[in-house]
Protein backbone atom coordinates (compact mmCIF):
# COMPACT_ATOMS: atom_id res chain seq x y z
CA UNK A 1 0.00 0.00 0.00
CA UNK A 2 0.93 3.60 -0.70
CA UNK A 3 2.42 5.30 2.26
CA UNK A 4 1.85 8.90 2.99
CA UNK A 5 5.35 10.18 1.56
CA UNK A 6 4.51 8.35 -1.41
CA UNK A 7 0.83 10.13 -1.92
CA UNK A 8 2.65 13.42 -1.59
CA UNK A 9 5.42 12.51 -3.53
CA UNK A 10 2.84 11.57 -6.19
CA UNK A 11 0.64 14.53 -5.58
CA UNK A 12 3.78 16.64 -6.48
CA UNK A 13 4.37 14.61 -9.45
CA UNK A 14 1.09 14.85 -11.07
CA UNK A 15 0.72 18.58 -10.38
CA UNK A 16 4.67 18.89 -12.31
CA UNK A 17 3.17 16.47 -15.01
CA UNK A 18 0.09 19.02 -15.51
CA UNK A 19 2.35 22.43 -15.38
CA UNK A 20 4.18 20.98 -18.10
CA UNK A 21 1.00 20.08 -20.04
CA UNK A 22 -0.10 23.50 -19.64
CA UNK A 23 3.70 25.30 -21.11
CA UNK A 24 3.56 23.13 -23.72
CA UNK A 25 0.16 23.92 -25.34
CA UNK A 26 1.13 27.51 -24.49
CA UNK A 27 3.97 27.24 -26.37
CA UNK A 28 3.53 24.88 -29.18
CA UNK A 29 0.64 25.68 -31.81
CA UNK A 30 -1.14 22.22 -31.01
CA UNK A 31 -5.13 21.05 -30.33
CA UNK A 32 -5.19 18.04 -28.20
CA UNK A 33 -8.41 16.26 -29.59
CA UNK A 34 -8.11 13.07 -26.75
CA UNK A 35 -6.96 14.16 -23.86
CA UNK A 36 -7.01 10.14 -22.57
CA UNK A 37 -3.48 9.50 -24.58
CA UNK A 38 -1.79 12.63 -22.35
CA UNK A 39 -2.82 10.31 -19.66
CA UNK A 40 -1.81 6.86 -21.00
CA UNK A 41 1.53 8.52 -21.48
CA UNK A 42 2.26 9.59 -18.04
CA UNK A 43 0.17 6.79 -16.50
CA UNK A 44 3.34 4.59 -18.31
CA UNK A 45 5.92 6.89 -16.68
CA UNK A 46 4.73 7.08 -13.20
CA UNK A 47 3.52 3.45 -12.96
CA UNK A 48 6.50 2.85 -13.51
CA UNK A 49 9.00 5.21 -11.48
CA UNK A 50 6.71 3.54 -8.94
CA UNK A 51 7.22 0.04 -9.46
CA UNK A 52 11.01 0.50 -9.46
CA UNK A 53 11.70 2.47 -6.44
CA UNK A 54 9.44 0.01 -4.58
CA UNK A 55 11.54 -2.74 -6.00
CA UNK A 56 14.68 -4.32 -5.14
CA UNK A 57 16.30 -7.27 -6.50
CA UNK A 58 17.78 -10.25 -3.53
CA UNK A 59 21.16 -10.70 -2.70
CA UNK A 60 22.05 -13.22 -4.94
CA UNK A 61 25.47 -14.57 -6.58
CA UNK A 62 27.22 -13.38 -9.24
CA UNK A 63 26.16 -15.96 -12.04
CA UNK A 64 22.36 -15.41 -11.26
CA UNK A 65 22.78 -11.59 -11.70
CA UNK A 66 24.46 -12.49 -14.93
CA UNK A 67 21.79 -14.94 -16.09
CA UNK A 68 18.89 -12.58 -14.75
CA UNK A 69 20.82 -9.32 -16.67
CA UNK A 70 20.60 -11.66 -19.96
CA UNK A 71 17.10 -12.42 -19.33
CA UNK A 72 16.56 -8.45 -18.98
CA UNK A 73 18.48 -7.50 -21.35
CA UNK A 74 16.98 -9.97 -24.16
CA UNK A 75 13.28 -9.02 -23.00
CA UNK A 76 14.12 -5.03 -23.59
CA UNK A 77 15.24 -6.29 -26.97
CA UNK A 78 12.18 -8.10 -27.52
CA UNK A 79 10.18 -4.91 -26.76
CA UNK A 80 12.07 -2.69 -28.18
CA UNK A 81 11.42 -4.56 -31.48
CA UNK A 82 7.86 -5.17 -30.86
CA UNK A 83 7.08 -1.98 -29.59
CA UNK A 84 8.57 0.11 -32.28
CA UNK A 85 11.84 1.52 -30.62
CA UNK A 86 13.55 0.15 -33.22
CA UNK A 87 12.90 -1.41 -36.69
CA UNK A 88 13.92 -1.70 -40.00
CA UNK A 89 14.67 1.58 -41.61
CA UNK A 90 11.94 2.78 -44.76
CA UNK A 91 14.45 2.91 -46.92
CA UNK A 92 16.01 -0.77 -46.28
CA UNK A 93 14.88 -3.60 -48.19
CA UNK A 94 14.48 -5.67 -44.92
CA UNK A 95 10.89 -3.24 -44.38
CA UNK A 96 8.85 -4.55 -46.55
CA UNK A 97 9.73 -8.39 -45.45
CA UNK A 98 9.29 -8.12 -42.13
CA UNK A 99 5.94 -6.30 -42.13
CA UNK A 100 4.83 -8.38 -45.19
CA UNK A 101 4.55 -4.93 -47.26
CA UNK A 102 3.00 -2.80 -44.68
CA UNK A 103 5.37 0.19 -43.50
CA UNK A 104 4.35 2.51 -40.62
CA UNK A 105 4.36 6.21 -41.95
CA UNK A 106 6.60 8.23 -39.28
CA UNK A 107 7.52 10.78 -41.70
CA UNK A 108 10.03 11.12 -44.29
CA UNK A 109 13.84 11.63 -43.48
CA UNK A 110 17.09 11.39 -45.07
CA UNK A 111 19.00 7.90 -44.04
CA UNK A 112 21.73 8.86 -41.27
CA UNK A 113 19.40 11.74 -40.02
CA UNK A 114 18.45 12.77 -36.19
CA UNK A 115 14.75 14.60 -36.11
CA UNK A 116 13.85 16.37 -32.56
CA UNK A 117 10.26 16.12 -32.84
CA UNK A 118 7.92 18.25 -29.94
CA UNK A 119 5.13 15.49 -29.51
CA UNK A 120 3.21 16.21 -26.32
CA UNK A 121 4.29 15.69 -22.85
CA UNK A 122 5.07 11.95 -22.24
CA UNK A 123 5.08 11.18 -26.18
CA UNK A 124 7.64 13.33 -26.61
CA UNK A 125 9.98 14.86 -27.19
CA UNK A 126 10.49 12.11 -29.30
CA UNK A 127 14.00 11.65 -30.61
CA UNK A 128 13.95 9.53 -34.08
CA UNK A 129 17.12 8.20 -35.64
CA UNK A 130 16.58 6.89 -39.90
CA UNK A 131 19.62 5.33 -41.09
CA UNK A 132 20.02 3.14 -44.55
CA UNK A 133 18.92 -0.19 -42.54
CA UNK A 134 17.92 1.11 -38.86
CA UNK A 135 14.47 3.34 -37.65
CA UNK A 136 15.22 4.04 -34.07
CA UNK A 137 11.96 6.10 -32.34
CA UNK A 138 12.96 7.07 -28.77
CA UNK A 139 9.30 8.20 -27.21
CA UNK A 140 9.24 8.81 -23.14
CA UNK A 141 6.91 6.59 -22.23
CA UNK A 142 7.96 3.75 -24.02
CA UNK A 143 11.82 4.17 -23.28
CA UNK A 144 11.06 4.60 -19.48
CA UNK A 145 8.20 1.51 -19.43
CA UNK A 146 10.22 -1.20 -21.24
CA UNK A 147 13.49 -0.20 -19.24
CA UNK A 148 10.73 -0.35 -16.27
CA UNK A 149 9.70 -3.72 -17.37
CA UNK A 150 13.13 -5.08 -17.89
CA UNK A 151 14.05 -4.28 -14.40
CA UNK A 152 11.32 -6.04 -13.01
CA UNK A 153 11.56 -8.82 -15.04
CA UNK A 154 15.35 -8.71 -13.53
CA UNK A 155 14.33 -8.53 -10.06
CA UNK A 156 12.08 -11.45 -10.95
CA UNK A 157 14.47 -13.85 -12.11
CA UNK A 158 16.80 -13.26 -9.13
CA UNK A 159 13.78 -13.96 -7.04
CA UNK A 160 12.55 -17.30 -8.70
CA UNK A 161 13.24 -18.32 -12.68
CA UNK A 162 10.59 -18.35 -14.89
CA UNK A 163 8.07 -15.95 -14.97
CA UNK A 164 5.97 -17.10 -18.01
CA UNK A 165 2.92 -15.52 -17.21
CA UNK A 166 4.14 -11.73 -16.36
CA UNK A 167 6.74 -12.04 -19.60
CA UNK A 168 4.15 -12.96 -21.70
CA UNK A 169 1.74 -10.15 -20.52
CA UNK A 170 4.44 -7.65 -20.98
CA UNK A 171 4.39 -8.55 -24.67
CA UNK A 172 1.34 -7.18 -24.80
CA UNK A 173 1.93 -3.85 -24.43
CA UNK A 174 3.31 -3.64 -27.56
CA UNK A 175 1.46 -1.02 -29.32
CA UNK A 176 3.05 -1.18 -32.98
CA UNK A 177 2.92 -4.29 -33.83
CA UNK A 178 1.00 -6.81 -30.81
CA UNK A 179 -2.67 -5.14 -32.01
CA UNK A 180 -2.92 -5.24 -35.32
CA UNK A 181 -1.75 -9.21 -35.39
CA UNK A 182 -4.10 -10.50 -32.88
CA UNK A 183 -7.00 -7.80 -34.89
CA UNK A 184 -6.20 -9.62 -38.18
CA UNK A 185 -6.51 -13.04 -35.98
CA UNK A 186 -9.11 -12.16 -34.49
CA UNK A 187 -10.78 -11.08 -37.75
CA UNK A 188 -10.41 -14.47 -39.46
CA UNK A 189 -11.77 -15.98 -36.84
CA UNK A 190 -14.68 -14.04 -35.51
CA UNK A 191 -15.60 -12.40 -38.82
CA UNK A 192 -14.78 -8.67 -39.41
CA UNK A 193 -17.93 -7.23 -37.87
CA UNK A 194 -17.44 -8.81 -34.48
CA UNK A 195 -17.38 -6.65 -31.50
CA UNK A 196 -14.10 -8.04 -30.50
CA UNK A 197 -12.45 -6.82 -33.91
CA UNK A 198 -13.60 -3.19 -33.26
CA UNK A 199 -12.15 -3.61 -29.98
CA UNK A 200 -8.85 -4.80 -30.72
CA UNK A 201 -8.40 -2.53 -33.77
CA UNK A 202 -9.82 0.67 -32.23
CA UNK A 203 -8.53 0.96 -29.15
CA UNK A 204 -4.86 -0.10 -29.47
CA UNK A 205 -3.64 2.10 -27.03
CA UNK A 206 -6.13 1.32 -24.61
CA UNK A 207 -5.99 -1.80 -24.33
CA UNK A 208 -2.13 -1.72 -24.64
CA UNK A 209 -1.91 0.55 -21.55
CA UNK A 210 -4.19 -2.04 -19.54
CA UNK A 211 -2.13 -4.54 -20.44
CA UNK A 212 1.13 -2.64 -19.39
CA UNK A 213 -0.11 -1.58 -15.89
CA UNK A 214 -1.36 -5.00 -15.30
CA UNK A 215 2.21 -6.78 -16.19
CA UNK A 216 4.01 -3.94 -13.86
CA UNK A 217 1.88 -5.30 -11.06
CA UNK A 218 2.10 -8.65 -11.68
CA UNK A 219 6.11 -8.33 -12.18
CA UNK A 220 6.04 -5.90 -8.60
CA UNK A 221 3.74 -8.00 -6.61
CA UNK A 222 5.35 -11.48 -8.50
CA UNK A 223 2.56 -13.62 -6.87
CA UNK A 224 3.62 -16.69 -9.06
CA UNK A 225 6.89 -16.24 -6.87
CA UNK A 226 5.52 -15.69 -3.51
């Protein structure tokens, strides 16, 4: 349960969070149509500044660190991928394979160039990196939940190996690429009018951000360890 330095810690945070809302739209020429994806953004961030200061990994020896750091390190890699961090550049052949001709439009760029782009708090600012063969899309929220993830999943595997359920949750929040899979899934098997298609294939980010805050509790709490 919270204590009362954390509600006050987190009452400071969220009144920060909304000053900087407020500078930015008086600064940059923008219309926020859904205010719900400000939210989604920070809820990311702070549910998971949370879960990692209330988190830390057992004494343990040297090789388990080692093996739980690989674990980590492979499952940031996995998200990173899945999420949309990084991928194929638009330019590189490897693009078209490996979303079977469908390329997500991020704007155009010369290969090798840096773009600084002013997306609203928590989206951005949003760093993006095109070279010849690599699209690397550094958003807030995402950087700080899969590093948040991969921590957990750390502490986890020091704690007890194997955390199937959690790891495979985390997938989930995979915004990118997870959705649109299990939508064209779900399609062939419900039938494209079914009220689970609209679901998965209209509210992405909704969903996504459910599933996120439900693997950061299950990876904090780890009840399949305790």
């Amino acid at each position: 349960m919270p204590t009362r330095t954390d509600l006050l810690a987190g009452a400071v945070v969220l009144n920060a969070e909304l000053l900087v809302v407020l500078l930015y739209l008086a600064v940059e020429p923008v219309v926020i149509e859904s205010w719900r994806f400000i939210l989604y953004g920070f809820l990311w961030i702070n549910a998971s500044i949370y879960a990692v200061a209330k988190t830390t990994p057992a004494q343990t020896t040297p090789r388990t660190k080692r093996i739980a750091l690989l674990v980590a390190g492979g499952y940031f890699l996995v998200l990173a991928v899945a999420g949309g961090i990084v991928g194929p550049s638009h330019t590189s052949p490897l693009a078209s394979l490996i979303t079977d001709g469908h390329l997500h439009s991020h704007g155009t760029a010369a290969a090798g160039s840096f773009d600084l782009r002013l997306l609203p708090p928590g989206w951005g600012p949003a760093l993006v990196y095109q070279g010849s063969w690599l699209l690397v899309i550094l958003m807030p929220y995402k950087i700080v939940g899969y590093l948040a993830l991969a921590y957990l999943v750390y502490a986890t595997v020091i704690d007890a190996a194997g955390t199937v359920v959690s790891g495979s949750l985390g997938l989930l929040s995979c915004v990118s690429c997870t959705w649109p899979v299990v939508g064209s899934l779900v399609t062939s098997i419900f039938g494209s009018g079914s009220a689970v298609v609209v679901a998965a294939t209209t509210w992405p980010y909704d969903i996504s951000t459910v599933a996120f805050l439900a693997t950061v509790a299950l990876l904090t709490w780890r009840p399949l360890v305790r």
